[in-house]
C-alpha atoms as a PDB file:
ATOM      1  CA  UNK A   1       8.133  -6.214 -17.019  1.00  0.00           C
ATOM      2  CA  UNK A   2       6.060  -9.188 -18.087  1.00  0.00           C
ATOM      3  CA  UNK A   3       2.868  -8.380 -15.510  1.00  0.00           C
ATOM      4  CA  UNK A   4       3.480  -4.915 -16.877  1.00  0.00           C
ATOM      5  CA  UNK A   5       3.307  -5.724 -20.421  1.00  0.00           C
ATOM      6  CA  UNK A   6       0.151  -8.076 -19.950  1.00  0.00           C
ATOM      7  CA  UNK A   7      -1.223  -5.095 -17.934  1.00  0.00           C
ATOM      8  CA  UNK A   8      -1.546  -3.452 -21.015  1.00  0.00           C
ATOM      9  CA  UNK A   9      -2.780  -6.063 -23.199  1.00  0.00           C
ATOM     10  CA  UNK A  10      -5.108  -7.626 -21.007  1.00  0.00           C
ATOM     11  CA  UNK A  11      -8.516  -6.401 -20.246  1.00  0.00           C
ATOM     12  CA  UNK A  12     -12.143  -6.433 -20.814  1.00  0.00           C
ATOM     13  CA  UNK A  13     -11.523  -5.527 -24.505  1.00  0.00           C
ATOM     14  CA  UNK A  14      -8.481  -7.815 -25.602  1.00  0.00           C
ATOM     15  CA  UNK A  15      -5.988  -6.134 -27.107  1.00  0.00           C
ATOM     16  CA  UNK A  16      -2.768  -7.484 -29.478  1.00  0.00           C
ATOM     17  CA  UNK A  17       0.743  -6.357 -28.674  1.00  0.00           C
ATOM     18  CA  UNK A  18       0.981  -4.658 -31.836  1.00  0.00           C
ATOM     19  CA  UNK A  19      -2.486  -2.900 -30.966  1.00  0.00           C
ATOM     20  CA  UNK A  20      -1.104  -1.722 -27.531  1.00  0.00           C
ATOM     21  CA  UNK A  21       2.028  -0.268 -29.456  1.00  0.00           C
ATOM     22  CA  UNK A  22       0.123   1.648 -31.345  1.00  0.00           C
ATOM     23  CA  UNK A  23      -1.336   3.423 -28.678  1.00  0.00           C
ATOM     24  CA  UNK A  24       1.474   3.853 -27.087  1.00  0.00           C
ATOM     25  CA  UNK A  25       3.339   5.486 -30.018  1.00  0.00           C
ATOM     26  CA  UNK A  26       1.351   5.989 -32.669  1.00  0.00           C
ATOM     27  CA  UNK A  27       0.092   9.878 -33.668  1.00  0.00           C
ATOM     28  CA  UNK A  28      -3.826  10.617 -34.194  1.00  0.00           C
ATOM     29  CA  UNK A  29      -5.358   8.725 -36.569  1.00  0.00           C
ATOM     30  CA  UNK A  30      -8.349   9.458 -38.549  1.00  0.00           C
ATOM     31  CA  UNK A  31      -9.609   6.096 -37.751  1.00  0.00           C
ATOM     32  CA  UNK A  32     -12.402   5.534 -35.182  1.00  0.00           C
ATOM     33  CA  UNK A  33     -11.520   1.995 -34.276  1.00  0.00           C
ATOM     34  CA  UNK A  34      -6.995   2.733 -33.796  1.00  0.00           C
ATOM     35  CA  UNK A  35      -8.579   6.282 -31.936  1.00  0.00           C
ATOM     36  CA  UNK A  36     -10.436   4.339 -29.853  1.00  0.00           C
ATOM     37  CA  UNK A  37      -7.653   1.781 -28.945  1.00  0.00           C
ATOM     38  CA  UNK A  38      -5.139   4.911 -28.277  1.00  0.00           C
ATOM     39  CA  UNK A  39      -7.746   6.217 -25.775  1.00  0.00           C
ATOM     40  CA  UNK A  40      -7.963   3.061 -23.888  1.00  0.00           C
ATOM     41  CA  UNK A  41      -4.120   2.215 -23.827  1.00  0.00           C
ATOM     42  CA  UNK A  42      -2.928   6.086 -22.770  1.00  0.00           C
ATOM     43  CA  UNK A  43      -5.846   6.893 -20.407  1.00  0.00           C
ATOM     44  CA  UNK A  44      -6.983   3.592 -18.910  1.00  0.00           C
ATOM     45  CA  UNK A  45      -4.539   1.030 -19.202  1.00  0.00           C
ATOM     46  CA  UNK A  46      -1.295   2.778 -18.618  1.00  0.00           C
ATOM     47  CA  UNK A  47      -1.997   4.958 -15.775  1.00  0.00           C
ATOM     48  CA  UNK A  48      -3.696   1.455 -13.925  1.00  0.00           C
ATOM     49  CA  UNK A  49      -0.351  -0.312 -14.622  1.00  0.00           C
ATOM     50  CA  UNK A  50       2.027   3.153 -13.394  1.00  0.00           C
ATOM     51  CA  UNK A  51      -0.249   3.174  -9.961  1.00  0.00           C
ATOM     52  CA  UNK A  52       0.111  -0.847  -9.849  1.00  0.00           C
ATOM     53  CA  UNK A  53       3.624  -0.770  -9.809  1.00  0.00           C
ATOM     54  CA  UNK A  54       4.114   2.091  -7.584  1.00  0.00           C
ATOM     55  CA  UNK A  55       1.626   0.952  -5.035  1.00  0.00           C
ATOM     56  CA  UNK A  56       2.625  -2.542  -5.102  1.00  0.00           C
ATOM     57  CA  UNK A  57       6.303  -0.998  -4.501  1.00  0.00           C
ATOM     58  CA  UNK A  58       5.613   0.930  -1.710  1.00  0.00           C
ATOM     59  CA  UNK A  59       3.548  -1.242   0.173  1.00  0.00           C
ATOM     60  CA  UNK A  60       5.807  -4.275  -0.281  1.00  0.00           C
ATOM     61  CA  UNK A  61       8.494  -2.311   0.648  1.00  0.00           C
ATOM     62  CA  UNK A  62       6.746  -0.518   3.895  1.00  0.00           C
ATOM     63  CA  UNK A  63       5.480  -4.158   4.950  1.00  0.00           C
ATOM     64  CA  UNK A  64       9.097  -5.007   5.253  1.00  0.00           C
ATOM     65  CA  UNK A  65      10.418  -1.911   7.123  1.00  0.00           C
ATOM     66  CA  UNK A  66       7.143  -1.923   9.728  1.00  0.00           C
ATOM     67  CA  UNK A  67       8.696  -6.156  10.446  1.00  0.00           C
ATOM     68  CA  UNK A  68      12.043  -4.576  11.038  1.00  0.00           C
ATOM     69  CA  UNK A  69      11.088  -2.211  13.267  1.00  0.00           C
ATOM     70  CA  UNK A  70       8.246  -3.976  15.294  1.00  0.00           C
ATOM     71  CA  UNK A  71      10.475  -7.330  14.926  1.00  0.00           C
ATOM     72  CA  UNK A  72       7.303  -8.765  14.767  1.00  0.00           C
ATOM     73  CA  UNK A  73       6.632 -11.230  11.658  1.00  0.00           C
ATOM     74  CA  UNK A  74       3.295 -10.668  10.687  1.00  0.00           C
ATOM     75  CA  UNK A  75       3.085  -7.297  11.154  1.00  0.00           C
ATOM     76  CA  UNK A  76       1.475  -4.845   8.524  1.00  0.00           C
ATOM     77  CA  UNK A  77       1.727  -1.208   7.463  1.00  0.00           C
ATOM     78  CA  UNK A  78      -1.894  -1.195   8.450  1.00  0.00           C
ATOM     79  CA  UNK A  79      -0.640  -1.399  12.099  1.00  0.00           C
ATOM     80  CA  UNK A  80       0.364   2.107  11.903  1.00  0.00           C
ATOM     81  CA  UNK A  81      -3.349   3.149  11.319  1.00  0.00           C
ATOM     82  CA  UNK A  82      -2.941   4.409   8.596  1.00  0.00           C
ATOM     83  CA  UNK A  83      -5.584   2.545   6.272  1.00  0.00           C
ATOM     84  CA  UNK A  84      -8.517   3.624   9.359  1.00  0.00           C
ATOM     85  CA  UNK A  85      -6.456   7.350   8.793  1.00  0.00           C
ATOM     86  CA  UNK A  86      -7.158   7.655   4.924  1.00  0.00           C
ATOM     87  CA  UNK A  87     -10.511   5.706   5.244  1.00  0.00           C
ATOM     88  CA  UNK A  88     -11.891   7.740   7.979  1.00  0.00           C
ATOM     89  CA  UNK A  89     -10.615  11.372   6.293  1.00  0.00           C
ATOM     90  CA  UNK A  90     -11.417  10.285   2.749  1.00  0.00           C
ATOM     91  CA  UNK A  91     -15.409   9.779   4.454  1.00  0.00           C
ATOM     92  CA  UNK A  92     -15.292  12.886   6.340  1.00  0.00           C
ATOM     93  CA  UNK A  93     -14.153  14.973   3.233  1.00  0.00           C
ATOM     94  CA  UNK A  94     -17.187  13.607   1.077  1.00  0.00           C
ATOM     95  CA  UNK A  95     -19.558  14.489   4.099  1.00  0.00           C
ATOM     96  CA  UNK A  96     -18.497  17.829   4.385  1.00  0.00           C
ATOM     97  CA  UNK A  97     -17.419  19.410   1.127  1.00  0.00           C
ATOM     98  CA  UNK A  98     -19.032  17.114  -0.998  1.00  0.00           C
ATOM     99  CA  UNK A  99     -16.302  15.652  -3.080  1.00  0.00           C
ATOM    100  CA  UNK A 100     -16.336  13.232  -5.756  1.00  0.00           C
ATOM    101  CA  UNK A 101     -13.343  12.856  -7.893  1.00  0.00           C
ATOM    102  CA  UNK A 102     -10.091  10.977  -6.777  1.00  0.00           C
ATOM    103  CA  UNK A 103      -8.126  14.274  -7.122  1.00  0.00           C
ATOM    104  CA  UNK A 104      -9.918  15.555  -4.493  1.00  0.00           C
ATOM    105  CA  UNK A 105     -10.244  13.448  -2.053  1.00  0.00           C
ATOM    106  CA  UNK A 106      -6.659  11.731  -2.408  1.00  0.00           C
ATOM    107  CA  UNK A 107      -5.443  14.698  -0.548  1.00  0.00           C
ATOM    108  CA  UNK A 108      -7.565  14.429   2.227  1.00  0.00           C
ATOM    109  CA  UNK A 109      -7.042  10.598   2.571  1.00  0.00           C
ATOM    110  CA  UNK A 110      -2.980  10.997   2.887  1.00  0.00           C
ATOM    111  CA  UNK A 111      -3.414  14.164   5.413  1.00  0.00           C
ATOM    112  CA  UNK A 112      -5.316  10.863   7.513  1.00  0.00           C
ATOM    113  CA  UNK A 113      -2.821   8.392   7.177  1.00  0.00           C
ATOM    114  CA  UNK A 114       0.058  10.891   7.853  1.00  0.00           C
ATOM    115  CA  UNK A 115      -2.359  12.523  10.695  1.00  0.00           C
ATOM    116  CA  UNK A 116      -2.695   8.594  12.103  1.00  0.00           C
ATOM    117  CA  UNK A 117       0.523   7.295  11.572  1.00  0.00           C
ATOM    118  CA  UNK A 118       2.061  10.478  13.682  1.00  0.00           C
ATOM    119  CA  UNK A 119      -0.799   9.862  16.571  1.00  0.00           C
ATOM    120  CA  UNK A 120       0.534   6.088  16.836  1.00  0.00           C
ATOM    121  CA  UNK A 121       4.021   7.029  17.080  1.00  0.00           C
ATOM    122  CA  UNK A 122       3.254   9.665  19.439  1.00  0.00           C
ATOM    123  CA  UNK A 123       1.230   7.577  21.776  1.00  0.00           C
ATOM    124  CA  UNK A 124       3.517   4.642  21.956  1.00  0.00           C
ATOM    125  CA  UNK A 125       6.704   7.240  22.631  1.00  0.00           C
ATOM    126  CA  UNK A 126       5.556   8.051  25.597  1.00  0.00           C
ATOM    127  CA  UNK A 127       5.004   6.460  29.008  1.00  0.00           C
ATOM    128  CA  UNK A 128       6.714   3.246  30.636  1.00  0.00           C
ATOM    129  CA  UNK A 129       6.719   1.253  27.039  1.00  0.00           C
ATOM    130  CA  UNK A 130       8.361   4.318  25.343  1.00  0.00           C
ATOM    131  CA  UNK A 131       9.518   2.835  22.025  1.00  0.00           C
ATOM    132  CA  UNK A 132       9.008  -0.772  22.686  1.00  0.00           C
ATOM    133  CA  UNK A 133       7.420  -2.703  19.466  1.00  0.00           C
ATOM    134  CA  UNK A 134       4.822  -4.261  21.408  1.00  0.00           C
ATOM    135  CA  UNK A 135       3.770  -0.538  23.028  1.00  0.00           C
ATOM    136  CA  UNK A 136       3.623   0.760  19.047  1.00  0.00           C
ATOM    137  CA  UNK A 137       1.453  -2.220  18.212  1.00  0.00           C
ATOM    138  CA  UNK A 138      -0.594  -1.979  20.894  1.00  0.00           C
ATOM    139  CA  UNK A 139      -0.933   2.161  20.143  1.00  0.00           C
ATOM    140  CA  UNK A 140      -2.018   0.639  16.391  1.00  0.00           C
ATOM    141  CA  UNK A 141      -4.453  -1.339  17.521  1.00  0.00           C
ATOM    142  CA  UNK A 142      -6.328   1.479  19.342  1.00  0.00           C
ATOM    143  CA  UNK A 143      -6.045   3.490  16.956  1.00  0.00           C
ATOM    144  CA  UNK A 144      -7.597   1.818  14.369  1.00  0.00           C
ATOM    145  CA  UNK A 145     -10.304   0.258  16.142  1.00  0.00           C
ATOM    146  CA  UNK A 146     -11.633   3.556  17.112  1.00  0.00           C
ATOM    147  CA  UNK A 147     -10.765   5.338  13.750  1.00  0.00           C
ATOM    148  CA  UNK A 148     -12.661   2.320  11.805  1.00  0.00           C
ATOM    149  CA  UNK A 149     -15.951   3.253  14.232  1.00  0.00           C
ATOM    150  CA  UNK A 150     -15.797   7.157  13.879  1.00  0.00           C
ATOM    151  CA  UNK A 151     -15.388   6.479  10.110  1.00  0.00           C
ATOM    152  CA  UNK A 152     -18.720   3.857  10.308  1.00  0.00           C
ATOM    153  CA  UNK A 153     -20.225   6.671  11.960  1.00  0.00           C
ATOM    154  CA  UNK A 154     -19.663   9.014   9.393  1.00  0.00           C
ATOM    155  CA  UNK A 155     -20.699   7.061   6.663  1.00  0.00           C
ATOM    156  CA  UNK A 156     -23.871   6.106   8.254  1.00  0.00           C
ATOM    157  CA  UNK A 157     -25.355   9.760   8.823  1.00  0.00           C
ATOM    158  CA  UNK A 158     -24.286  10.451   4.769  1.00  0.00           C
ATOM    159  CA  UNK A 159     -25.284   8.302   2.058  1.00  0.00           C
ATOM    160  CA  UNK A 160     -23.049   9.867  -0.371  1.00  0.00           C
ATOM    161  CA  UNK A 161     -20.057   9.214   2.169  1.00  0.00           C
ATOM    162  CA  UNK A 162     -21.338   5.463   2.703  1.00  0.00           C
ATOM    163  CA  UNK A 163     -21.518   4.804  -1.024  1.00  0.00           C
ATOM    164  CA  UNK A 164     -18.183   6.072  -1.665  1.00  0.00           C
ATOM    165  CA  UNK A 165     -16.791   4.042   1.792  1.00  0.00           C
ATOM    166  CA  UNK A 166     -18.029   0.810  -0.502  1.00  0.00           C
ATOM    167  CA  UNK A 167     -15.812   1.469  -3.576  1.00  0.00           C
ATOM    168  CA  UNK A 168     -12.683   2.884  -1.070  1.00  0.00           C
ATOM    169  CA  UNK A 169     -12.690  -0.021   1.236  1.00  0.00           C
ATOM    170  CA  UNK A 170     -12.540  -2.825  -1.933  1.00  0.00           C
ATOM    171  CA  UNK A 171      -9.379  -0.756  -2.721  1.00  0.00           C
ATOM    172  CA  UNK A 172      -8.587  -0.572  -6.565  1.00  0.00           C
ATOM    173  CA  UNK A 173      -5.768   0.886  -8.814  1.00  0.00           C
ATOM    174  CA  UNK A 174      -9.233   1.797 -11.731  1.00  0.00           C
ATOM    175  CA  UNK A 175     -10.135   4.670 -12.347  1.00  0.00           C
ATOM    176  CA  UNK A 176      -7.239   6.990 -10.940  1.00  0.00           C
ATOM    177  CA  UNK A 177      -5.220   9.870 -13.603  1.00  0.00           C
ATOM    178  CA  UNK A 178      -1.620  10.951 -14.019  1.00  0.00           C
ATOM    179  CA  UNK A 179      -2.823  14.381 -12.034  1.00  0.00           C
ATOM    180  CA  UNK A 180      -2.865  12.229  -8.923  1.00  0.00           C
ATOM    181  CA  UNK A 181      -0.597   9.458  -9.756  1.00  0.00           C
ATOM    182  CA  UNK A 182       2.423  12.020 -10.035  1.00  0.00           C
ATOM    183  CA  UNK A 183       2.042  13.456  -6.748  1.00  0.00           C
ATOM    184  CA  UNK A 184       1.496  10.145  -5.100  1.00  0.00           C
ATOM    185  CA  UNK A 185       4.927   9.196  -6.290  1.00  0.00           C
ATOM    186  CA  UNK A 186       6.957  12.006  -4.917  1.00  0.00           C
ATOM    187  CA  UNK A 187       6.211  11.487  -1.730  1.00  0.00           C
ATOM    188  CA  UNK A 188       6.510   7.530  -2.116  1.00  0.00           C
ATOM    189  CA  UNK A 189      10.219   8.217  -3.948  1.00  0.00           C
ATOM    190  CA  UNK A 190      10.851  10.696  -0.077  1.00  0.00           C
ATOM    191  CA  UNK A 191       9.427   7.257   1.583  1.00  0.00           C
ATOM    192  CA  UNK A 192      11.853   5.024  -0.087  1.00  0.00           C
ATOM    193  CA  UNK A 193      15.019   7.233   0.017  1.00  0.00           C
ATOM    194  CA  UNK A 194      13.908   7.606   3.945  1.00  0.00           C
ATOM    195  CA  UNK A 195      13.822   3.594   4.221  1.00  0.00           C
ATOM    196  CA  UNK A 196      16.964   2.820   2.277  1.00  0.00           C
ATOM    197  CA  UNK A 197      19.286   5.148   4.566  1.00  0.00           C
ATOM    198  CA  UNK A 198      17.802   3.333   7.517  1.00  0.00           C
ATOM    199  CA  UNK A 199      18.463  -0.218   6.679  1.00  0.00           C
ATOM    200  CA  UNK A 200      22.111  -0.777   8.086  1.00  0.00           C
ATOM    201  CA  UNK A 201      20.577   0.179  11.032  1.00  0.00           C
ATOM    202  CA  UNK A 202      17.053  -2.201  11.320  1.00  0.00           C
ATOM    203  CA  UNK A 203      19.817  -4.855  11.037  1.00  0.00           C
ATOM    204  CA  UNK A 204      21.247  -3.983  13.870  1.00  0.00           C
ATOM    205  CA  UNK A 205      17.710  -2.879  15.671  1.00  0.00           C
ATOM    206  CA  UNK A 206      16.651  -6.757  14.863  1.00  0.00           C
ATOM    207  CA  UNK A 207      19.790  -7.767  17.383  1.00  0.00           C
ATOM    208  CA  UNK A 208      18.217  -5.820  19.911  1.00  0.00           C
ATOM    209  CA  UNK A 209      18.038  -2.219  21.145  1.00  0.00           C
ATOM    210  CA  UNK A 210      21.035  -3.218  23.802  1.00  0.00           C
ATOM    211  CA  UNK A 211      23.024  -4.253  20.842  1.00  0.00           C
ATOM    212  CA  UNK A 212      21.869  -1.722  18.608  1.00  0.00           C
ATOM    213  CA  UNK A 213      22.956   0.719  20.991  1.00  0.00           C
ATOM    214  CA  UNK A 214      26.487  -0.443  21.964  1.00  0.00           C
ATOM    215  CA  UNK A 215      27.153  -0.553  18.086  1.00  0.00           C
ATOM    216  CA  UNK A 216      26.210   3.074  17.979  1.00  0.00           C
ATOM    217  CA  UNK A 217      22.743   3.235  16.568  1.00  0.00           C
ATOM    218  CA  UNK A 218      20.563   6.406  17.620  1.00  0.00           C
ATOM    219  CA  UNK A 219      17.482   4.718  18.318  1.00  0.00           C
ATOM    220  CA  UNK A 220      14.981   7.231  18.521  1.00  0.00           C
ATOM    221  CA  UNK A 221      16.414   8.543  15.508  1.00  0.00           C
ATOM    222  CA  UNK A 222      16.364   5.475  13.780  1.00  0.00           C
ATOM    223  CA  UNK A 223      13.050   4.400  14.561  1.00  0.00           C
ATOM    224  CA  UNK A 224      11.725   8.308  13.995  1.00  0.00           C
ATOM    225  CA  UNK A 225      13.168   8.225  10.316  1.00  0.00           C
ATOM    226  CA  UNK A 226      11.413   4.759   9.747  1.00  0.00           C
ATOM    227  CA  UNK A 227       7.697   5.553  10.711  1.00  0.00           C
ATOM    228  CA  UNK A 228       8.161   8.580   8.627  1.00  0.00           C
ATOM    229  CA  UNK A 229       8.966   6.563   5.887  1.00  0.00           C
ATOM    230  CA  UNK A 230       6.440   3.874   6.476  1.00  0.00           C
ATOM    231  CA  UNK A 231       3.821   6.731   7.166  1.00  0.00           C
ATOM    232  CA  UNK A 232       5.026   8.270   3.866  1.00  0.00           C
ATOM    233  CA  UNK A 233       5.049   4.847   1.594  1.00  0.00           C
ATOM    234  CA  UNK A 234       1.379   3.109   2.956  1.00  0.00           C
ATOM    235  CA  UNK A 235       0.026   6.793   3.309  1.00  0.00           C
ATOM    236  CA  UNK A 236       0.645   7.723  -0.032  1.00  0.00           C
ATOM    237  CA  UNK A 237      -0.640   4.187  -1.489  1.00  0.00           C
ATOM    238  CA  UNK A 238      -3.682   3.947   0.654  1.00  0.00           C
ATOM    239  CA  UNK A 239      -4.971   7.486  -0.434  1.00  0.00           C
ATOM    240  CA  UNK A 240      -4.644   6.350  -3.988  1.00  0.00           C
ATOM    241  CA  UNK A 241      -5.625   2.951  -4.316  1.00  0.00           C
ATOM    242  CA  UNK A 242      -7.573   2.357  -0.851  1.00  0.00           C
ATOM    243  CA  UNK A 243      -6.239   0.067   1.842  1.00  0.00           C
ATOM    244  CA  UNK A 244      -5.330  -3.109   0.205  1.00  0.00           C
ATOM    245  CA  UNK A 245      -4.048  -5.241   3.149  1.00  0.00           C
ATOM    246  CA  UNK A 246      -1.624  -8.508   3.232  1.00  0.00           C
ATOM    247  CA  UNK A 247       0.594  -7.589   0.427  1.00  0.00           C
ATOM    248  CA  UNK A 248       3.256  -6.158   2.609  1.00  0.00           C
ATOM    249  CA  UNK A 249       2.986  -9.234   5.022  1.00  0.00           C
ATOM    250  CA  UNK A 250       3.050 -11.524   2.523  1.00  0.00           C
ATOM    251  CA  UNK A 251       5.739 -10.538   0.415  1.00  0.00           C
ATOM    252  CA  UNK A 252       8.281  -9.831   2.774  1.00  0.00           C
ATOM    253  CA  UNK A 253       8.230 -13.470   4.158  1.00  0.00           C
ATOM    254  CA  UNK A 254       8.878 -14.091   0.419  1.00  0.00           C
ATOM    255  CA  UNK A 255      11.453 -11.900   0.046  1.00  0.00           C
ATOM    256  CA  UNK A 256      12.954 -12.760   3.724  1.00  0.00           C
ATOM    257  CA  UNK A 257      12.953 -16.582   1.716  1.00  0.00           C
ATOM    258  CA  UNK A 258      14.901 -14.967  -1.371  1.00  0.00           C
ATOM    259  CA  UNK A 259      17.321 -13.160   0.554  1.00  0.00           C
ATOM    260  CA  UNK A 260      17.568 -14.203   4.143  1.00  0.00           C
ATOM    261  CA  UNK A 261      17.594 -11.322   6.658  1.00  0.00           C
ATOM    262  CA  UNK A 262      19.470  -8.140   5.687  1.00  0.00           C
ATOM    263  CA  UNK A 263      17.458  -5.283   5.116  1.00  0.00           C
ATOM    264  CA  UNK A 264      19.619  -3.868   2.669  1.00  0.00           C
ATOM    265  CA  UNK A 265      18.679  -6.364   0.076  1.00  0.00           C
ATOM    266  CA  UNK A 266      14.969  -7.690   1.819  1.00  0.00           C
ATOM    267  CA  UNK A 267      13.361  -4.322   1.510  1.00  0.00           C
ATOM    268  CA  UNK A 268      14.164  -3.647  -2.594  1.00  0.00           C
ATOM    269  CA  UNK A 269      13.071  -7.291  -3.208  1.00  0.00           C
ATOM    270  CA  UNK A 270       9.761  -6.867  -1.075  1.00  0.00           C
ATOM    271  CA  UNK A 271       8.871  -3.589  -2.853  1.00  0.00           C
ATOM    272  CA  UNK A 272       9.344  -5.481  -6.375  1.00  0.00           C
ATOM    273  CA  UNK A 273       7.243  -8.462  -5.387  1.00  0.00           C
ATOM    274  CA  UNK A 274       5.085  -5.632  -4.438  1.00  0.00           C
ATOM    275  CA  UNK A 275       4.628  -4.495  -7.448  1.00  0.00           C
ATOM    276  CA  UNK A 276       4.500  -7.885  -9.015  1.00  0.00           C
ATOM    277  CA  UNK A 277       1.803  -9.070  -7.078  1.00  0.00           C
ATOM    278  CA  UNK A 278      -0.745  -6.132  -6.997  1.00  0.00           C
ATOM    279  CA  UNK A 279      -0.009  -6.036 -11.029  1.00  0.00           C
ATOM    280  CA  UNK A 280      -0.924  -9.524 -11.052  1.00  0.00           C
ATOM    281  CA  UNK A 281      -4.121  -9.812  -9.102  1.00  0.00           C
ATOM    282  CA  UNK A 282      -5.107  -6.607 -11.285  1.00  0.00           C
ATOM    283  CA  UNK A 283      -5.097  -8.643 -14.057  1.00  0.00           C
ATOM    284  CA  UNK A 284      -6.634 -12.054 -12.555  1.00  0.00           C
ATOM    285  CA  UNK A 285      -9.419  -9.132 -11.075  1.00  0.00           C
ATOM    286  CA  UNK A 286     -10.171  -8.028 -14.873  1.00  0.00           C
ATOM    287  CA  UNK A 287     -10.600 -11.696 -16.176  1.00  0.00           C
ATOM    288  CA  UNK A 288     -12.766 -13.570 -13.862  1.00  0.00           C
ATOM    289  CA  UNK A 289     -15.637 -11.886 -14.308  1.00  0.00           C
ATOM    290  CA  UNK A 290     -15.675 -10.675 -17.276  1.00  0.00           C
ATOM    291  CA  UNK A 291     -16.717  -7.707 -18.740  1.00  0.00           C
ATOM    292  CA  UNK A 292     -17.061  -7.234 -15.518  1.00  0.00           C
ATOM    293  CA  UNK A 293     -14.296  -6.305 -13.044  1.00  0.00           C
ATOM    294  CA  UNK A 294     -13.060  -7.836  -9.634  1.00  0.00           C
ATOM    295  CA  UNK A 295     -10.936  -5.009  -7.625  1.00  0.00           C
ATOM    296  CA  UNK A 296      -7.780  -5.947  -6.972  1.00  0.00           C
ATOM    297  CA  UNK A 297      -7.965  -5.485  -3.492  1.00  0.00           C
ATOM    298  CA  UNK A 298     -10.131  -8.260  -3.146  1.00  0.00           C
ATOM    299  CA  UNK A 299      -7.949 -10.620  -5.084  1.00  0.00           C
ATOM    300  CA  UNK A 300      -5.068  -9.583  -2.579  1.00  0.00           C
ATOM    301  CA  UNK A 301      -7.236 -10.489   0.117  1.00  0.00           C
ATOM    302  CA  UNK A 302      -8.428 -13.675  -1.078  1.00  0.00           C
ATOM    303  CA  UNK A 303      -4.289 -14.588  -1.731  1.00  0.00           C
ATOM    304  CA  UNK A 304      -2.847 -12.768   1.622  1.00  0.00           C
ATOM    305  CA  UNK A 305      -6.049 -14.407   4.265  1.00  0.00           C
ATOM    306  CA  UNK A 306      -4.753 -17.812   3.596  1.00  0.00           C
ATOM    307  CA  UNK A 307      -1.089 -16.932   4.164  1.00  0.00           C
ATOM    308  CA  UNK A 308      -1.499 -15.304   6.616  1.00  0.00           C
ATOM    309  CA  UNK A 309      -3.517 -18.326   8.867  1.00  0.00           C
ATOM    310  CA  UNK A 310      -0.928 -20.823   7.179  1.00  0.00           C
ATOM    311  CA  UNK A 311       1.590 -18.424   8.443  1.00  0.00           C
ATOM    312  CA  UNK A 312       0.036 -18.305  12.461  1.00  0.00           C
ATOM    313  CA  UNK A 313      -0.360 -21.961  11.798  1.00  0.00           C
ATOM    314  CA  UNK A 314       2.974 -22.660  10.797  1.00  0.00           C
ATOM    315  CA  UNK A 315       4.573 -20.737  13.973  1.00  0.00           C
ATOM    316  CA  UNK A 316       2.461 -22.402  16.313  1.00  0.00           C
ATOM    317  CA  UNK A 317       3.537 -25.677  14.919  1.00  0.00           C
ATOM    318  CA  UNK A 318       6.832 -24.828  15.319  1.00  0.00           C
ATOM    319  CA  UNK A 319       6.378 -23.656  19.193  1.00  0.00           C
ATOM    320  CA  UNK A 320       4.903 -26.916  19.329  1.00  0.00           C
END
C-alpha cells in the first residue's frame, strides 16, 4: 500500500497527497492547473501502479511455482520461453500488419508466450526424459535460444519491428491503458486460481515423484495444471509489460526465507513481493534521471543480476 501510494505521488511532476486525492475523487473543475493534475493521476499514474501490482504479482508468484515444479532454485518463468514467445510474436505482428499501439499488439505477444510455453511442455513430455525437470529445462533452453534468433531476424529485415523490439525488450509498466490492463488480469486471476489448487501437491512433488506418487498425486496432472498456470501468469505479464526477468527468482528465495518451504504460503508471499518490488523499481526508474525516465525493467535487472551471481556463488560455496 505504501509503494502504491508513492506510485501515485511520485513522478516527473511531484505531486502532494492532497493533489493526488483530488484526482482521484474530485469532479471536473474549471481550473486548468487541478484539470491537468486529474489527467495525470487517472490516466498516467494509476493505470502504471494497477499494471505494477498485477505484473509484479504474477510474476513473483509464477517464479515460485516454475522452482516447485523444476525443483530447481534459480529457475525462472523465462525458462518456459515464454519472454522469446511474446518477444518474437509481438515483432512479427509489427512486421506484418503494421501495428503500433499496445492494444494491439498485447494480443499477439500472449498468443507467443502461450504458443511457447505449450511447445516446451510438449517437447519435454515426450521421449526417454518424459516429465523430468531437467528434460523441461533443457526443452526451455532450446526454445528460447532459437525463438530469440528468429525474433533478431525479424527485426532486422523491418525497421519499424526493430525500433519497437528496443522499447519491448527494456520492458516497462508506461504507457499501457485500462483497455488492456483489464484483460491482462483475467487471465492472470485463471493463472493464480490454477496455481493455488496445485500447491498441496508441489509440496509433495518437491519430495520426489516416487513419493509424490505413493501419496496419491497425479503427476501429469499436476504438473499439466501448473505450466498452464505459469504459461497463463508470465504470458499475460510479458505481453503487457515486456519480459522483465529476475523478479520471480529473486523473490521467491525471499519469500522461501519468510516462510520456509510450503507452497501454500511461499507462492502468495512471492506474488506480493512481486508486486512490491516491480512498484518499487518503477519509482527509483522515474527519479534517477529525471525528467527523464529509467524503465523499470532495467532497474529489476540491475537488482536481480547481482542476486542472482551471489546466489550461484553462494551454492557453490556451500558444495565447497
Amino acid at each position: 500500500m505504501v509503494a502504491a501510494a508513492a506510485s501515485l505521488v511520485v513522478g516527473a511532476r511531484a505531486l502532494s497527497p492532497a493533489e493526488v486525492w483530488h484526482g482521484l475523487f474530485a469532479a471536473p473543475d474549471p481550473d486548468q492547473r487541478l484539470t491537468e493534475i486529474r489527467l495525470i493521476v487517472r490516466t498516467v499514474r494509476v493505470p502504471r501502479t494497477v499494471l505494477a501490482i498485477v505484473a509484479g504479482v504474477a510474476l513473483g508468484a509464477g517464479g515460485a511455482l516454475i522452482q516447485g515444479y523444476t525443483r530447481n532454485p534459480i529457475a525462472d518463468t523465462g525458462l518456459l520461453g515464454v519472454n522469446s514467445g511474446a518477444s518474437f510474436a509481438v515483432v512479427t505482428g509489427i512486421a506484418l500488419f503494421g501495428f503500433t499501439s499496445p492494444f494491439q499488439y498485447v494480443w499477439f505477444g500472449f498468443l507467443g508466450a502461450a504458443v511457447a510455453g505449450v511447445v516446451v511442455f510438449g517437447l519435454s513430455s515426450i521421449g526417454r526424459g518424459a516429465g523430468n525437470p531437467l528434460t523441461l529445462a533443457l526443452a526451455g533452453q532450446g526454445v528460447t535460444v532459437f525463438l530469440a534468433a528468429m525474433t533478431t531476424a525479424v527485426a532486422l529485415t523491418d525497421k519499424a519491428s526493430l525500433n519497437a523490439l528496443r522499447f519491448w525488450n527494456a520492458g516497462s509498466v508506461a504507457g499501457v491503458g485500462f483497455d488492456v490492463i483489464w484483460p491482462v488480469t483475467a487471465f492472470i486471476v485463471v493463472g493464480l486460481v490454477l496455481a493455488l489448487t496445485t500447491l498441496p501437491a508441489v509440496n509433495l512433488l518437491n519430495l520426489g515423484d516416487d513419493v509424490a506418487r505413493g501419496m496419491g498425486v497425479n503427476i501429469a496432472l499436476t504438473r499439466t495444471v501448473g505450466i498452464v498456470a505459469i504459461t497463463l501468469l508470465a504470458g499475460a505479464a510479458t505481453a503487457a509489460c515486456g519480459p522483465i526477468a529476475f523478479i520471480g527468482l529473486m523473490v521467491a528465495h525471499v519469500a522461501r526465507y519468510l516462510t520456509g518451504p510450503d507452497y501454500r504460503w511461499l507462492v502468495p508471499y512471492a506474488g506480493l513481493l512481486g508486486a512490491v518490488v516491480l512498484l518499487v523499481c518503477d519509482i527509483v526508474g522515474r527519479l534517477v534521471v529525471r525528467p527523464g525516465e529509467l524503465d523499470a525493467g532495467v532497474l529489476v535487472a540491475l537488482l536481480g543480476a547481482p542476486f542472482f551471481a551471489a546466489l550461484v556463488w553462494h551454492g557453490k560455496f556451500k558444495n565447497a
